[in-house]
C-alpha atoms as a PDB file:
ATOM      1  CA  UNK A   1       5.358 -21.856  15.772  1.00  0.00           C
ATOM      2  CA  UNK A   2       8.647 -22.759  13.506  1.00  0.00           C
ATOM      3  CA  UNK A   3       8.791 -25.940  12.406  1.00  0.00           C
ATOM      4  CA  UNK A   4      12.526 -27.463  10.904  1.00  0.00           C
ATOM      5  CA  UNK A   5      12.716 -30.141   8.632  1.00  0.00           C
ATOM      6  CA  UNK A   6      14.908 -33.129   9.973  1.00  0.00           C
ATOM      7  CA  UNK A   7      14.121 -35.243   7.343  1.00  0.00           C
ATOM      8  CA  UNK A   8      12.831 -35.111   3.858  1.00  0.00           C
ATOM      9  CA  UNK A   9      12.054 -37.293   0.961  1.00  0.00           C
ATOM     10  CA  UNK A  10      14.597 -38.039  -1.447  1.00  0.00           C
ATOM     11  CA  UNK A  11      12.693 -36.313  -4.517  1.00  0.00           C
ATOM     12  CA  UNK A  12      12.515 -33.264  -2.331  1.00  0.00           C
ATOM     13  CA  UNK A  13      14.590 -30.624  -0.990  1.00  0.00           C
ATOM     14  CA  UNK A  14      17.386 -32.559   0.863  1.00  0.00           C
ATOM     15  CA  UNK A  15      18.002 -33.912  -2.883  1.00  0.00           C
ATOM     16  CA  UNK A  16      18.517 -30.626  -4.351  1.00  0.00           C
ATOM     17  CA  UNK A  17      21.062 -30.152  -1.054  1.00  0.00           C
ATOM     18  CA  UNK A  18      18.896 -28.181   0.991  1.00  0.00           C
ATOM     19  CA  UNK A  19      20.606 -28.315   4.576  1.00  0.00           C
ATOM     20  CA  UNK A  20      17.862 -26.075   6.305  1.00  0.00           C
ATOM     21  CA  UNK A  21      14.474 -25.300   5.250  1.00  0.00           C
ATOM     22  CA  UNK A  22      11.970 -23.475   8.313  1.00  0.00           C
ATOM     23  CA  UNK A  23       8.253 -23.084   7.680  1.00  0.00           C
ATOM     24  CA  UNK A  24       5.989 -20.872   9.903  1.00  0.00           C
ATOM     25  CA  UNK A  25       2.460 -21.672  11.415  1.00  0.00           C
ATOM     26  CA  UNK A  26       0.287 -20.113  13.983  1.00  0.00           C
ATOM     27  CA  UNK A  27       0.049 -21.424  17.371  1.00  0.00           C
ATOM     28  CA  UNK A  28      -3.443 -22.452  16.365  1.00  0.00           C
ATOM     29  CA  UNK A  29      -3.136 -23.853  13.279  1.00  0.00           C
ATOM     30  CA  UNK A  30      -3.616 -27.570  13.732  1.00  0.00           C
ATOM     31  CA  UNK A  31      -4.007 -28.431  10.410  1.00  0.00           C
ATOM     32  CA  UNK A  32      -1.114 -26.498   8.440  1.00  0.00           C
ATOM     33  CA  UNK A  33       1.323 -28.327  11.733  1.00  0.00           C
ATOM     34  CA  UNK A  34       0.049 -31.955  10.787  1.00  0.00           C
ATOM     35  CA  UNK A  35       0.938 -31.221   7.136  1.00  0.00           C
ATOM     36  CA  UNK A  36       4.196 -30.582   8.603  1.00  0.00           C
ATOM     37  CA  UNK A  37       4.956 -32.989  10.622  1.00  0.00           C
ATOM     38  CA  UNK A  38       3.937 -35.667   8.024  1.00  0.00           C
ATOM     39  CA  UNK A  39       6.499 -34.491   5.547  1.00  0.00           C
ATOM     40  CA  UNK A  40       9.512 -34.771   8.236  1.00  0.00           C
ATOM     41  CA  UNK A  41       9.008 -31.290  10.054  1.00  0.00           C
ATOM     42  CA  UNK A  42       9.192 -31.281  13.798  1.00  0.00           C
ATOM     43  CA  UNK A  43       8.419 -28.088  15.898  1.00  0.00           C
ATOM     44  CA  UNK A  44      11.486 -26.273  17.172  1.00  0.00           C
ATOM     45  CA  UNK A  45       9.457 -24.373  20.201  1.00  0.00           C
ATOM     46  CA  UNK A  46      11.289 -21.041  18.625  1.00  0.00           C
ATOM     47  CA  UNK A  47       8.770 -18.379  18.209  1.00  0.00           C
ATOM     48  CA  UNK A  48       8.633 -15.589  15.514  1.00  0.00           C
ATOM     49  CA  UNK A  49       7.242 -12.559  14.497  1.00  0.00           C
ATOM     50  CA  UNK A  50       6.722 -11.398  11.271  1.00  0.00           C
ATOM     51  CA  UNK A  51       6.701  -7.007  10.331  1.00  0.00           C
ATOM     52  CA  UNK A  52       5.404  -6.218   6.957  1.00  0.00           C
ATOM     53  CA  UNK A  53       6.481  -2.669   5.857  1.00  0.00           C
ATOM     54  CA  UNK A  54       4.447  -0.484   3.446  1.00  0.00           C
ATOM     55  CA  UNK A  55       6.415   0.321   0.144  1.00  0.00           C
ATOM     56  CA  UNK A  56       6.986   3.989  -0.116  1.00  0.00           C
ATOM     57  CA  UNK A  57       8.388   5.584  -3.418  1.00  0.00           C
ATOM     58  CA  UNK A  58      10.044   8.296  -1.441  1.00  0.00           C
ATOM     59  CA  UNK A  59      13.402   7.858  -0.543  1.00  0.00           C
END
């Protein structure tokens, strides 16, 4: 689940003129998504995936 701020405290991010700021959560995740929400995140209902790639020296 993506979350995207629509409002923030003034000693936070929007004051150092963040426009945008997108956090991540799984679906099932309760508690990380009521963090959140009580800082001024709302869900977007976008979903993402996320692909880690192992580091290789060999190029």
């Amino acid at each position: 689940m993506e979350f995207a701020a629509i409002q923030t405290k003034p000693t936070s991010a929007r004051s150092l003129l963040v426009k945008r700021a997108i956090l991540f959560t799984g679906d099932n995740n309760q508690a990380a998504q009521a963090v959140y929400r009580g800082i001024g995140f709302l869900p977007t209902g976008e979903k993402y995936g996320l692909v880690l790639f192992k580091e290789t020296s060999k190029f």
